[in-house]
N, C-alpha and C. Protein backbone atom coordinates (compact mmCIF):
# COMPACT_ATOMS: atom_id res chain seq x y z
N UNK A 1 1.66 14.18 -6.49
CA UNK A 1 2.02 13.14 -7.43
C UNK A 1 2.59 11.93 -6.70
N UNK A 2 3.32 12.19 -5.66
CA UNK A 2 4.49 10.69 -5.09
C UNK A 2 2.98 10.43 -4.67
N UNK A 3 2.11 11.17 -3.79
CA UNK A 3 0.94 10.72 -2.66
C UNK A 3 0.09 9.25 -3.75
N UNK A 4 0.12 10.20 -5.03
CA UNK A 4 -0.86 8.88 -5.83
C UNK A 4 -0.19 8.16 -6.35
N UNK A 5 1.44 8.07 -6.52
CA UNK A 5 2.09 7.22 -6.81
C UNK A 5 1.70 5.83 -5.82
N UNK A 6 1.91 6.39 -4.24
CA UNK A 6 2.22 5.24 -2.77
C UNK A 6 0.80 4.92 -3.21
N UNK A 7 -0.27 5.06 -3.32
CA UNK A 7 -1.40 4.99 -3.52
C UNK A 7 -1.82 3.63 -4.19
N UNK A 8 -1.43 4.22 -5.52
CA UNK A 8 -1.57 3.00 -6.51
C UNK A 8 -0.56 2.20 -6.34
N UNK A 9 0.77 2.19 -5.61
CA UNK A 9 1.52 0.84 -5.36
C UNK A 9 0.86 -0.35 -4.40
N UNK A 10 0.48 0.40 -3.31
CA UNK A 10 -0.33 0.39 -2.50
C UNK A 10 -1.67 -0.86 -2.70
N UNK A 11 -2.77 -0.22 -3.77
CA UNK A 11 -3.54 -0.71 -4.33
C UNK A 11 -3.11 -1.90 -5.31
N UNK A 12 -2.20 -2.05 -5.78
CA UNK A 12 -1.77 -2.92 -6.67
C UNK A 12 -1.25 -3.70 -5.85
N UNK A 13 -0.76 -3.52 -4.96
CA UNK A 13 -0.10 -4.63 -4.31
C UNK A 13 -1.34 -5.76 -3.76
N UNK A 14 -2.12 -4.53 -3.09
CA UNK A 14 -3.17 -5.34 -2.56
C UNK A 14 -4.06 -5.99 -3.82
N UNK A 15 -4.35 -5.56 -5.05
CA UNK A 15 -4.56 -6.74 -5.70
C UNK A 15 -3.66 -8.00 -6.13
N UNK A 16 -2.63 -7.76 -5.97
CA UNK A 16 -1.36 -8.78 -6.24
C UNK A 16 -2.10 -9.73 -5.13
N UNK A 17 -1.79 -9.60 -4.02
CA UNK A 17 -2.20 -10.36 -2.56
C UNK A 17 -3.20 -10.94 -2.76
N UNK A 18 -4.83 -10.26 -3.43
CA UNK A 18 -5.62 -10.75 -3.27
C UNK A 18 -6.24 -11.89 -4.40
N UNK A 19 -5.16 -11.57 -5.88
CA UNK A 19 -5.06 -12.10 -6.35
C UNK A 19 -4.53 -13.77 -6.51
N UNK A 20 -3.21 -13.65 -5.67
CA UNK A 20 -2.43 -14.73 -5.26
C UNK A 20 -3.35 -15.67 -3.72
N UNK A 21 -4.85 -15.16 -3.25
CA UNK A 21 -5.38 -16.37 -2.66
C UNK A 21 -5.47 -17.27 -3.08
N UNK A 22 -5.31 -18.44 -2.97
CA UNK A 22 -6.15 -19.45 -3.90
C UNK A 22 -6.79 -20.73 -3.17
N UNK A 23 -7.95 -20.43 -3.77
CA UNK A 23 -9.22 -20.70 -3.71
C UNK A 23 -10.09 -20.88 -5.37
N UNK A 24 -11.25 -22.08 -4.72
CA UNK A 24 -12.22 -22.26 -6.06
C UNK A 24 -12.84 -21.37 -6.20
N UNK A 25 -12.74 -20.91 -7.64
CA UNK A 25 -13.40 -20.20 -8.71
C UNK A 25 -14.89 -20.47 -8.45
N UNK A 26 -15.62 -19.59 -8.01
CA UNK A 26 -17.10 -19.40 -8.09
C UNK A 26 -17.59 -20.40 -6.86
N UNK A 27 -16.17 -20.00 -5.50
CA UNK A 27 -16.83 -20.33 -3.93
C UNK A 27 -17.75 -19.12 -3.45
N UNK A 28 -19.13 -20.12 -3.51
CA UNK A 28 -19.69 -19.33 -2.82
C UNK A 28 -19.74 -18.73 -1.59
N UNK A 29 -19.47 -19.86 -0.62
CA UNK A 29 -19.27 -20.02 0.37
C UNK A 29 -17.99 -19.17 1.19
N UNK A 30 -17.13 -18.63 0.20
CA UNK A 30 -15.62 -17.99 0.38
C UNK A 30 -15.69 -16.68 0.30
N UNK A 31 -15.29 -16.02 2.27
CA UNK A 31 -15.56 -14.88 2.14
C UNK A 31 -14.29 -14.32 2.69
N UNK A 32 -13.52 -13.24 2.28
CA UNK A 32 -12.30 -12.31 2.57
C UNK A 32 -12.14 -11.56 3.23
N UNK A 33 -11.71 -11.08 4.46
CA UNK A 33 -12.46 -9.71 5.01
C UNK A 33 -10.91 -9.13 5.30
N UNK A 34 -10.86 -7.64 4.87
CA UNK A 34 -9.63 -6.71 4.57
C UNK A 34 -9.79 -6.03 5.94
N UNK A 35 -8.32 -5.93 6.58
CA UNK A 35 -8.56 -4.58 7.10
C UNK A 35 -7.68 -3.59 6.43
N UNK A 36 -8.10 -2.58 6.05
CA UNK A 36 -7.23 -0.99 5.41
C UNK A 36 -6.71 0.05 6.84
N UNK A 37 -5.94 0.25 6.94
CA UNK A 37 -5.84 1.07 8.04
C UNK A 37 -5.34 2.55 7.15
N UNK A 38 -5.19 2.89 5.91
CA UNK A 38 -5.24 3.69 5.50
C UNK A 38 -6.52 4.35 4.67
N UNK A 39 -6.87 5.22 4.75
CA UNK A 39 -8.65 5.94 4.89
C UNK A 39 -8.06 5.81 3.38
N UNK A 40 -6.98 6.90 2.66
CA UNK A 40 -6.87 7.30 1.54
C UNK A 40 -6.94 6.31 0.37
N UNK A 41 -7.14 4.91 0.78
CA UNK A 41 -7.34 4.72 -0.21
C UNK A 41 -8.48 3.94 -0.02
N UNK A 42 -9.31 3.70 0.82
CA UNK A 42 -10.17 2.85 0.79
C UNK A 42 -10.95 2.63 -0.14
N UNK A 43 -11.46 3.61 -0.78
CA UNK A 43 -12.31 3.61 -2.40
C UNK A 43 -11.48 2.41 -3.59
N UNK A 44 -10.22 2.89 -3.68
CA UNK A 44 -9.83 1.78 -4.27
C UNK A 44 -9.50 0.37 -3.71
N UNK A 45 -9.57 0.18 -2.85
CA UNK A 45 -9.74 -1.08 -2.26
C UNK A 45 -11.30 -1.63 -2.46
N UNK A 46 -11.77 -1.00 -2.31
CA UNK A 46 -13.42 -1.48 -2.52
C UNK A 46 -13.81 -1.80 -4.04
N UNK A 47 -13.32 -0.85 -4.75
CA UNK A 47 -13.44 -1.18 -6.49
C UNK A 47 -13.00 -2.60 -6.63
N UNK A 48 -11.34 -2.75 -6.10
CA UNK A 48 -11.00 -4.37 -6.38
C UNK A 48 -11.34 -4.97 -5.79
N UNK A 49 -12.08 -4.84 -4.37
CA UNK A 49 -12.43 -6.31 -3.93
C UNK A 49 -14.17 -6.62 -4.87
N UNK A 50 -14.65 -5.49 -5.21
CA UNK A 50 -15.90 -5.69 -6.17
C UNK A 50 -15.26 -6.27 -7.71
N UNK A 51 -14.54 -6.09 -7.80
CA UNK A 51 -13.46 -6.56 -9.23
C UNK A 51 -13.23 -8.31 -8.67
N UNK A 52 -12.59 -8.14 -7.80
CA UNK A 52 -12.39 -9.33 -7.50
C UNK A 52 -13.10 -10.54 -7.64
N UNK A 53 -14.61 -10.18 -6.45
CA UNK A 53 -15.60 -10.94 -6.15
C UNK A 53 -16.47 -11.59 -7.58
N UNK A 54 -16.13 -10.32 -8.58
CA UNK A 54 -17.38 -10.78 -9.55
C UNK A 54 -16.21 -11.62 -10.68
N UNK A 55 -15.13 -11.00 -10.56
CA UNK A 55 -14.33 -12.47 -11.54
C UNK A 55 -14.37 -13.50 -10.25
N UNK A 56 -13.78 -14.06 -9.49
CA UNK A 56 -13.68 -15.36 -8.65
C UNK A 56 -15.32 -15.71 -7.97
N UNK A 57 -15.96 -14.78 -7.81
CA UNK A 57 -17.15 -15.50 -6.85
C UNK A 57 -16.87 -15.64 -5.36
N UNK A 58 -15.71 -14.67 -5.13
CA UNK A 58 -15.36 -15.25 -3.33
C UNK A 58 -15.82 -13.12 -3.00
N UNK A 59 -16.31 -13.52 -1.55
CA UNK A 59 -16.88 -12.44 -1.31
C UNK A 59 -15.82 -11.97 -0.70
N UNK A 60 -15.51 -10.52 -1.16
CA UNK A 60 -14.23 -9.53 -0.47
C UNK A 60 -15.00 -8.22 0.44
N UNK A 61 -14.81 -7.72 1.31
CA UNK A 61 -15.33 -6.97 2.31
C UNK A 61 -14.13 -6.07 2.88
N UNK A 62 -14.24 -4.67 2.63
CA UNK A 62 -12.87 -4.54 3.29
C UNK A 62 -12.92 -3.15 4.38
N UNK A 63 -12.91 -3.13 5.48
CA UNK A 63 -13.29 -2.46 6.58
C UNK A 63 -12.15 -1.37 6.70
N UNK A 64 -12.31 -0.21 7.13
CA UNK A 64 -11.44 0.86 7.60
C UNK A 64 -11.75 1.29 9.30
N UNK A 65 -10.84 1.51 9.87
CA UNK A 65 -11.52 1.99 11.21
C UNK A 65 -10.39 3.50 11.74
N UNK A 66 -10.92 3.95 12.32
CA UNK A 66 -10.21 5.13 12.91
C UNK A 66 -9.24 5.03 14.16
N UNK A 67 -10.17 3.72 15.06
CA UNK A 67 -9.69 3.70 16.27
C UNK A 67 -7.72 3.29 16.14
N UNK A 68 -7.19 3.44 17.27
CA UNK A 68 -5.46 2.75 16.98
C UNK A 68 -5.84 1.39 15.95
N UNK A 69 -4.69 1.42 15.50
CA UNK A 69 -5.18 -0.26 15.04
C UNK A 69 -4.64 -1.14 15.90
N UNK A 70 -3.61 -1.71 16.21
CA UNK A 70 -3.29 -2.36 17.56
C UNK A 70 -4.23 -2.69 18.00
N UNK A 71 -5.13 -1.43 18.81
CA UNK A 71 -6.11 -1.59 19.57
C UNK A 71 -7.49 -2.14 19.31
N UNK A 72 -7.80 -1.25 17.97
CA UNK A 72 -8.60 -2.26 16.97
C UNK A 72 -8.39 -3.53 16.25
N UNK A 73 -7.44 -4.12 15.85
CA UNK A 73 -6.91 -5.11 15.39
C UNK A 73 -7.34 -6.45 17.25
N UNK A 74 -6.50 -5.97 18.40
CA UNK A 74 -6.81 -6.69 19.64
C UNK A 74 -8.21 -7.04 20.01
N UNK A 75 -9.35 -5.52 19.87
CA UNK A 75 -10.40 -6.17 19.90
C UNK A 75 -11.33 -6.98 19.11
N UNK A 76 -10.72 -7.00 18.03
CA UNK A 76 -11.18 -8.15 16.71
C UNK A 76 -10.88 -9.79 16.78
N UNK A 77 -9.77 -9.67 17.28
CA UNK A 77 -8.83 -11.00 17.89
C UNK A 77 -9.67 -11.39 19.09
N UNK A 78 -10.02 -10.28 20.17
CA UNK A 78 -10.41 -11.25 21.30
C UNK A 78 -12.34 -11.38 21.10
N UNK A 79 -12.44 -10.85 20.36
CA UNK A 79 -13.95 -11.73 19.79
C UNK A 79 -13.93 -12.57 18.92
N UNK A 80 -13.03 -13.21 18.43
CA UNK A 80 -12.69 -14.23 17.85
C UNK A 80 -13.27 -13.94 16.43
N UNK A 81 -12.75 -12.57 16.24
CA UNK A 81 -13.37 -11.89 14.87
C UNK A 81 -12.56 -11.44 13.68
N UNK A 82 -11.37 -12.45 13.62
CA UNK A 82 -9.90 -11.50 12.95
C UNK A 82 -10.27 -11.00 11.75
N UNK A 83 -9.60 -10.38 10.68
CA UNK A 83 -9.96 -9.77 9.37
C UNK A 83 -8.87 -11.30 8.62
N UNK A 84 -9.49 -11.30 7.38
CA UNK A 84 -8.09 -12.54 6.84
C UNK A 84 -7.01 -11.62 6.71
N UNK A 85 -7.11 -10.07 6.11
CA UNK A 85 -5.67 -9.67 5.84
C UNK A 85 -5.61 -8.61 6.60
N UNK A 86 -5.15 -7.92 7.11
CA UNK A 86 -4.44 -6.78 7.49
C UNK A 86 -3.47 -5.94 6.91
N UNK A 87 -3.61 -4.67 6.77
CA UNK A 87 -2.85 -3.34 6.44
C UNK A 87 -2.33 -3.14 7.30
N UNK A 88 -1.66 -2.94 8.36
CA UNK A 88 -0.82 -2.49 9.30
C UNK A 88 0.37 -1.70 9.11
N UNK A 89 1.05 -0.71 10.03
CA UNK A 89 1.82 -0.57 9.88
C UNK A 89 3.07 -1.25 10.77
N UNK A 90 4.74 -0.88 10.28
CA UNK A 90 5.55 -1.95 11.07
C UNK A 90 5.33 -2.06 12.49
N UNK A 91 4.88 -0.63 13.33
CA UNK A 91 4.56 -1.42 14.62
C UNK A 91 3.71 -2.26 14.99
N UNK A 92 2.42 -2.33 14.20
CA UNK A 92 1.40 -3.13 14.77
C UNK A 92 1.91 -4.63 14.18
N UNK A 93 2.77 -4.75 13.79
CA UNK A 93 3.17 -6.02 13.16
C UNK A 93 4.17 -6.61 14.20
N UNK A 94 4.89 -5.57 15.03
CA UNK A 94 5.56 -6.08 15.84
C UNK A 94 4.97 -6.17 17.49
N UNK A 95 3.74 -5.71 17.22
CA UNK A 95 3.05 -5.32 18.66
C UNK A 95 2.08 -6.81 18.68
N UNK A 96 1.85 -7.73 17.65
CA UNK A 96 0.79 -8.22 16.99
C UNK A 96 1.29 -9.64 16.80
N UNK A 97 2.29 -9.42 15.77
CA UNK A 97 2.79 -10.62 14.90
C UNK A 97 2.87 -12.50 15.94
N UNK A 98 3.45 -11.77 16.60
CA UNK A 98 4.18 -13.29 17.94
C UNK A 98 2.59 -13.96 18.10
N UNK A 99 1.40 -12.94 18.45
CA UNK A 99 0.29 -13.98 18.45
C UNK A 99 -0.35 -14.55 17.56
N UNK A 100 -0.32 -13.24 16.61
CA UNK A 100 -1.88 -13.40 15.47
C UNK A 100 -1.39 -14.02 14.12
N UNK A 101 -0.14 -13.60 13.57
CA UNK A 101 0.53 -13.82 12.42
C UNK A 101 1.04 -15.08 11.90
N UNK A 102 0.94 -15.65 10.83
CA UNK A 102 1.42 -16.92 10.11
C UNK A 102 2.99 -16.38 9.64
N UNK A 103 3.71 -17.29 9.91
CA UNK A 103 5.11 -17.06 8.96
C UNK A 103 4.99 -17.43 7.91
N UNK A 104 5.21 -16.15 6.96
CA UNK A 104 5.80 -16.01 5.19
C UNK A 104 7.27 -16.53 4.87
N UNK A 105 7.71 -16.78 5.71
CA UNK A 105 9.37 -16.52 5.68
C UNK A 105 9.33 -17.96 4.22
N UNK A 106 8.80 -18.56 4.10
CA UNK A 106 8.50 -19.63 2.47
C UNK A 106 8.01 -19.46 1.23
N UNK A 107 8.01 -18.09 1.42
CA UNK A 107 7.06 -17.31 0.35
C UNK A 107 8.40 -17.03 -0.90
N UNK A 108 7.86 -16.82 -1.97
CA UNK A 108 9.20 -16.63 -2.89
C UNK A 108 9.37 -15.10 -2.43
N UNK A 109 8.10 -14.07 -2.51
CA UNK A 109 8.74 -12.33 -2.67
C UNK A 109 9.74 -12.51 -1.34
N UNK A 110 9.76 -13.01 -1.01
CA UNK A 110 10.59 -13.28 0.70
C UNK A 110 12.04 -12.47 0.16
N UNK A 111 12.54 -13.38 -0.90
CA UNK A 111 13.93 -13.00 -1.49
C UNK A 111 13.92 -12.03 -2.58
N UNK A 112 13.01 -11.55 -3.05
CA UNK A 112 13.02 -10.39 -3.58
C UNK A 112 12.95 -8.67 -2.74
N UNK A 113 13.17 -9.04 -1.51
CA UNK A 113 12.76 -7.48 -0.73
C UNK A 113 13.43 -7.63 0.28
N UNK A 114 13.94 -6.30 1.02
CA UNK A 114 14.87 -6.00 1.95
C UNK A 114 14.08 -5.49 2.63
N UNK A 115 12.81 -5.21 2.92
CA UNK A 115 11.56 -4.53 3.64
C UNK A 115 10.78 -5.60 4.38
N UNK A 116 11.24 -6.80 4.03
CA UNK A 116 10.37 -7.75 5.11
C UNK A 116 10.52 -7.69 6.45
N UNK A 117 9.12 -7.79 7.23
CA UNK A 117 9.62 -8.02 8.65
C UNK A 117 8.94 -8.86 9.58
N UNK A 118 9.32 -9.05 10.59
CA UNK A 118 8.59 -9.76 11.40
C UNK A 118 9.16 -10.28 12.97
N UNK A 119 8.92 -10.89 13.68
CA UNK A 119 9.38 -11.11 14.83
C UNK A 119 9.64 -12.62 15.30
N UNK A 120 10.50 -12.83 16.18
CA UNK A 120 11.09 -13.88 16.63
C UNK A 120 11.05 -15.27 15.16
N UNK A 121 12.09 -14.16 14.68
CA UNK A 121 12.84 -14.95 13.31
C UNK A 121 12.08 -15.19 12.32
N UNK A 122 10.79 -14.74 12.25
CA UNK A 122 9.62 -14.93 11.41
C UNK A 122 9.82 -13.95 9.87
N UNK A 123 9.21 -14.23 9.25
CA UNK A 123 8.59 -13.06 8.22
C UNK A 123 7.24 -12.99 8.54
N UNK A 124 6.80 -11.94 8.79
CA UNK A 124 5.50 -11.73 9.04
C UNK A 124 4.65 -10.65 8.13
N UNK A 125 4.97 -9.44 7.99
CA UNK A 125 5.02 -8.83 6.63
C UNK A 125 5.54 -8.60 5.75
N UNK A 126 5.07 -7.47 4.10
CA UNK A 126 5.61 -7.05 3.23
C UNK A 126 5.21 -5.79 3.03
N UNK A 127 5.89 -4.88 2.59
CA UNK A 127 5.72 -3.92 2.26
C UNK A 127 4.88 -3.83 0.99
N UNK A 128 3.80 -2.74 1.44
CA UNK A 128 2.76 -2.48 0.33
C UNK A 128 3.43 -1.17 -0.63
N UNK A 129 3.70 -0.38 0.37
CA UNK A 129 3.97 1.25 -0.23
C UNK A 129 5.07 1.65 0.53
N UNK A 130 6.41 2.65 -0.27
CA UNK A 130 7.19 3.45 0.96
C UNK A 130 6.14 5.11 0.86
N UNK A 131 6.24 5.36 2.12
CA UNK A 131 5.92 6.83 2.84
C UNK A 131 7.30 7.26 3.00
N UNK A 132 7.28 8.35 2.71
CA UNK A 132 7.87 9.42 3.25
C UNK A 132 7.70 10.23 4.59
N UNK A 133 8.57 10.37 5.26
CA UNK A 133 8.68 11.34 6.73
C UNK A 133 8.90 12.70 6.12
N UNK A 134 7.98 14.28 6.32
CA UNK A 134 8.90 15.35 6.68
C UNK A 134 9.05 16.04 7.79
N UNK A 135 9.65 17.35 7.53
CA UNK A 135 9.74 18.07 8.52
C UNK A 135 9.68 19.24 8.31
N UNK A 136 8.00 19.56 9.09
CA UNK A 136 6.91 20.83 8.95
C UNK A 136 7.60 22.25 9.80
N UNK A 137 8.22 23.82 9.18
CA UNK A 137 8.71 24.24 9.91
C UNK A 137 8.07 25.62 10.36
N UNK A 138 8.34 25.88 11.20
CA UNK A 138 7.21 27.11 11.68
C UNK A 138 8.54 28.40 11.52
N UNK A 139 8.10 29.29 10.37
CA UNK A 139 8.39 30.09 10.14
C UNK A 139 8.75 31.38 10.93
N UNK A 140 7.89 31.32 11.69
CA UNK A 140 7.43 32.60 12.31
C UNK A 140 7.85 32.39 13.62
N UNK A 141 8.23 31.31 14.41
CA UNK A 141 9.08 31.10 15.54
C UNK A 141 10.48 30.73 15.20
N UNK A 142 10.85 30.32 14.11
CA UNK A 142 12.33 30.24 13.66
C UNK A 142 13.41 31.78 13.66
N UNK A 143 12.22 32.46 13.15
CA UNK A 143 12.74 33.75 12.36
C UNK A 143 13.00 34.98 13.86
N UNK A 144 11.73 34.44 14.97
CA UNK A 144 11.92 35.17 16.48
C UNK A 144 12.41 34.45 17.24
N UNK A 145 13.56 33.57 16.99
CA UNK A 145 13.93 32.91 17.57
C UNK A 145 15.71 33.53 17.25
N UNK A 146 15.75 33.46 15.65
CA UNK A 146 17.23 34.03 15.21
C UNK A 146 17.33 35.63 14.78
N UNK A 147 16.08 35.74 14.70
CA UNK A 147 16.07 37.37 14.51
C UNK A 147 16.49 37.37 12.86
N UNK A 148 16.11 36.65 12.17
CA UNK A 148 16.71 36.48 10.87
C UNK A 148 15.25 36.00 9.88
N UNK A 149 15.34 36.32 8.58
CA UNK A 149 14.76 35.71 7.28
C UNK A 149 14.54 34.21 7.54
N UNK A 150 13.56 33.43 7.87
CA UNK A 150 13.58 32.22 7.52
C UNK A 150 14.05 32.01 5.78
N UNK A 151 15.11 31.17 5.84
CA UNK A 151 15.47 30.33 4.40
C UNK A 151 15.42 28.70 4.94
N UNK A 152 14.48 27.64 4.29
CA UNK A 152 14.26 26.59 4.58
C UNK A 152 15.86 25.56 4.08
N UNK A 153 16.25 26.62 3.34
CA UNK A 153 17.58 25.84 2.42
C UNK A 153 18.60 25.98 4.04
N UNK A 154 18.53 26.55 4.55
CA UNK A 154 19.65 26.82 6.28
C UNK A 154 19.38 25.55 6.99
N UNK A 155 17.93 24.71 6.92
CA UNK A 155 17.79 23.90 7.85
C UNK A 155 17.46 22.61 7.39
N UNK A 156 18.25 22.08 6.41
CA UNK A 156 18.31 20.84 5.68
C UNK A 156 18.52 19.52 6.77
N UNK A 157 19.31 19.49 7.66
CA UNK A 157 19.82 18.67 7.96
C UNK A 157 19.47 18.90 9.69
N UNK A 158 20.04 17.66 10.68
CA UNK A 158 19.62 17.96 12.14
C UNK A 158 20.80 18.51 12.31
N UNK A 159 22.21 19.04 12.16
CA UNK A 159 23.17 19.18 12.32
C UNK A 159 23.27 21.10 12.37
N UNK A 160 22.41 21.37 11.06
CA UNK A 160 21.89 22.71 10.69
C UNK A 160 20.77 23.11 11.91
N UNK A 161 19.94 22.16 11.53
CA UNK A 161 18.59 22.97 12.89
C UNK A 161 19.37 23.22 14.18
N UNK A 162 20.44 22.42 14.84
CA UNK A 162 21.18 22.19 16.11
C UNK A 162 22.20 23.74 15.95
N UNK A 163 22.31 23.73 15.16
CA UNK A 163 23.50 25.02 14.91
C UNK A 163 22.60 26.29 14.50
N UNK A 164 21.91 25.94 14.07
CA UNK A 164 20.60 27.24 13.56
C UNK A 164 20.10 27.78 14.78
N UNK A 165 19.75 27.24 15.69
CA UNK A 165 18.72 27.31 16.73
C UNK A 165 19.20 26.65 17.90
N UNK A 166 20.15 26.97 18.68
CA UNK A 166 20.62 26.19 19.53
C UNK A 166 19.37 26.72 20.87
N UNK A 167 19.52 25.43 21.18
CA UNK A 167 18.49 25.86 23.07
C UNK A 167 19.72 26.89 23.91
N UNK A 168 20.48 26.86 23.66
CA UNK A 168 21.30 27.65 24.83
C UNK A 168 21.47 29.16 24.28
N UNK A 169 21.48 29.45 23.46
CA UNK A 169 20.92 30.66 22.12
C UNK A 169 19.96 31.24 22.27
N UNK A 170 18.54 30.43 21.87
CA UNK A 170 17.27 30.14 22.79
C UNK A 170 17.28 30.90 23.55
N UNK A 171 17.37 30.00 24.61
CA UNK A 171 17.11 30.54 26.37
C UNK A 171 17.87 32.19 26.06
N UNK A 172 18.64 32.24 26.20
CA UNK A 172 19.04 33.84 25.67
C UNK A 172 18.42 34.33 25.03
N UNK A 173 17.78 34.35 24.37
CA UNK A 173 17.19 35.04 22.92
C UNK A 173 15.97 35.55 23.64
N UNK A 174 15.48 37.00 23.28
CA UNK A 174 14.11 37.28 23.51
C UNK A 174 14.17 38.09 22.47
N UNK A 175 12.95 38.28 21.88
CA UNK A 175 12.27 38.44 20.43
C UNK A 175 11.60 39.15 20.48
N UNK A 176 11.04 40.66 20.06
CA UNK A 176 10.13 41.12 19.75
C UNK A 176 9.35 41.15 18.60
N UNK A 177 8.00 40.63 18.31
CA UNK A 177 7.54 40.75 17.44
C UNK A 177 6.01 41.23 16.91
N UNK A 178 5.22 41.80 15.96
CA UNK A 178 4.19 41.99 15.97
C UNK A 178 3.82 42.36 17.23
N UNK A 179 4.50 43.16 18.00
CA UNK A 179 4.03 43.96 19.15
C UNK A 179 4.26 42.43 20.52
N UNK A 180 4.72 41.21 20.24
CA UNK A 180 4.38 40.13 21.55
C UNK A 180 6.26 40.06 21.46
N UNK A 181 6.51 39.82 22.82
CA UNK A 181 7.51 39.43 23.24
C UNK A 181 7.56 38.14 23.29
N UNK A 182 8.74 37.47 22.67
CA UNK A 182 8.96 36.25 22.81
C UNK A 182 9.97 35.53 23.38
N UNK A 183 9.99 33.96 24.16
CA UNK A 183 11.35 33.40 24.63
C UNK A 183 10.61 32.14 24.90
N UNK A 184 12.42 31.10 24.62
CA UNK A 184 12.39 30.12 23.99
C UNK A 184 12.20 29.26 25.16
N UNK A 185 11.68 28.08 25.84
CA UNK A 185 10.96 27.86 26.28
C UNK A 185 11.26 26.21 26.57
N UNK A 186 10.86 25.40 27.16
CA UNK A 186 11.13 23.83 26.99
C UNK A 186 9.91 23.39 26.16
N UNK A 187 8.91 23.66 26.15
CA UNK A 187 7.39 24.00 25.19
C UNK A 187 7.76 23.86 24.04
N UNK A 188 8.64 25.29 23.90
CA UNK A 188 9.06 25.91 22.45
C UNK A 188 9.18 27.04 22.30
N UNK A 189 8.46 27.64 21.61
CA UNK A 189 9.14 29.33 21.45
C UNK A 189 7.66 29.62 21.51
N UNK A 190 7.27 30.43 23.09
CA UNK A 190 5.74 30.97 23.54
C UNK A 190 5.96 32.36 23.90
N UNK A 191 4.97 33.55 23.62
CA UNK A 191 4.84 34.68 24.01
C UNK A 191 4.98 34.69 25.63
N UNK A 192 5.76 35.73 25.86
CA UNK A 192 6.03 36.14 27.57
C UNK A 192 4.73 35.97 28.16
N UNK A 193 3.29 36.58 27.25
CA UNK A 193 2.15 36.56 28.60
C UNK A 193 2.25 35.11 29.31
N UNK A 194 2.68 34.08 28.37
CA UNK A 194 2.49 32.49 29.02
C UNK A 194 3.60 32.48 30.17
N UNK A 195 4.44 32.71 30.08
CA UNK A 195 5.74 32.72 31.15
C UNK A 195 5.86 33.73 31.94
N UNK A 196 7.07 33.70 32.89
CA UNK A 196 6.85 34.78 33.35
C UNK A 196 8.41 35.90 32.52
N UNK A 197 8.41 36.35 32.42
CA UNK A 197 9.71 37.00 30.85
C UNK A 197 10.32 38.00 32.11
């Protein structure tokens, strides 16, 4: 549910943006070119720039690529091939911005958001969508690690994982399990055949 929430903020925003070009109504001649650096939504990006094109008449095109973007974004720039908008995320904005980027910092949403950013005093972006960070836990090396029940409710915080699982604990700790001996490792927590135990 949040995933299609960021989604459609996401998408809406980018029609907000693409909405707020302005340009003559039924330029033929007027063409848009998107970059998405997020795959998940590219379908809806393509619906509105086809939404777009057939109310205004300006041609919208909107590209996804796999490669880094940085890296893709650089080789677009040095063929003198930029996209008009870019999806990026905050690093490529700060890896990017000082050459390629126009300052917003005159824009009204400017003062509506605490998410703007940009470099050497600039506004250079806005936030489309917030993401969320988690933290994926491996059950089955936690549990031969403390010799205990994984409960995910024990490791809420970095304060908990640090006290849960200390490396010096660790390094002490050897584990038997499902028949493999285990110890904790600078790696992580690997069966003895990898080390020498």
């Amino acid at each position: 549910m949040k995933k299609r929430i960021s989604m459609a903020i996401a998408v809406a925003t980018a029609a907000a943006t693409m909405a707020s070009v302005s340009v003559p109504v039924m330029a033929d001649d007027v063409n848009i070119t998107i970059f998405n650096s997020k795959m998940e939504v590219q379908s809806q990006f393509e619906e509105l720039a086809a939404q777009y094109a057939e109310e205004t008449g300006v041609g919208v095109e909107v590209y996804y690529n796999s490669d880094t973007v940085s890296a893709h974004l650089a080789t677009r720039y040095s063929a003198n091939d930029p996209y008009t908008i870019s999806m990026v995320d905050p690093k490529d904005i700060y890896s990017l911005a000082a050459d390629h980027a126009i300052d917003l910092s005159d824009q009204s949403w400017v003062n509506e958001t605490d998410y703007a950013i940009g470099v050497d005093g600039q506004i250079n972006g806005f936030p489309t969508c917030l993401e969320a960070r988690g933290v994926i836990y491996n059950a089955d090396a936690i549990e031969a690690i403390t010799g205990e029940t994984f409960n995910p409710d024990d490791y809420k915080t970095l304060e908990k994982i640090v006290k849960g699982i200390s490396y010096n604990n660790a390094v002490e700790t050897e584990r038997r399990r499902n028949g493999n001996t285990y110890r904790y490792h600078e790696r992580g927590l690997v069966p003895c055949s990898s080390l020498p135990c």
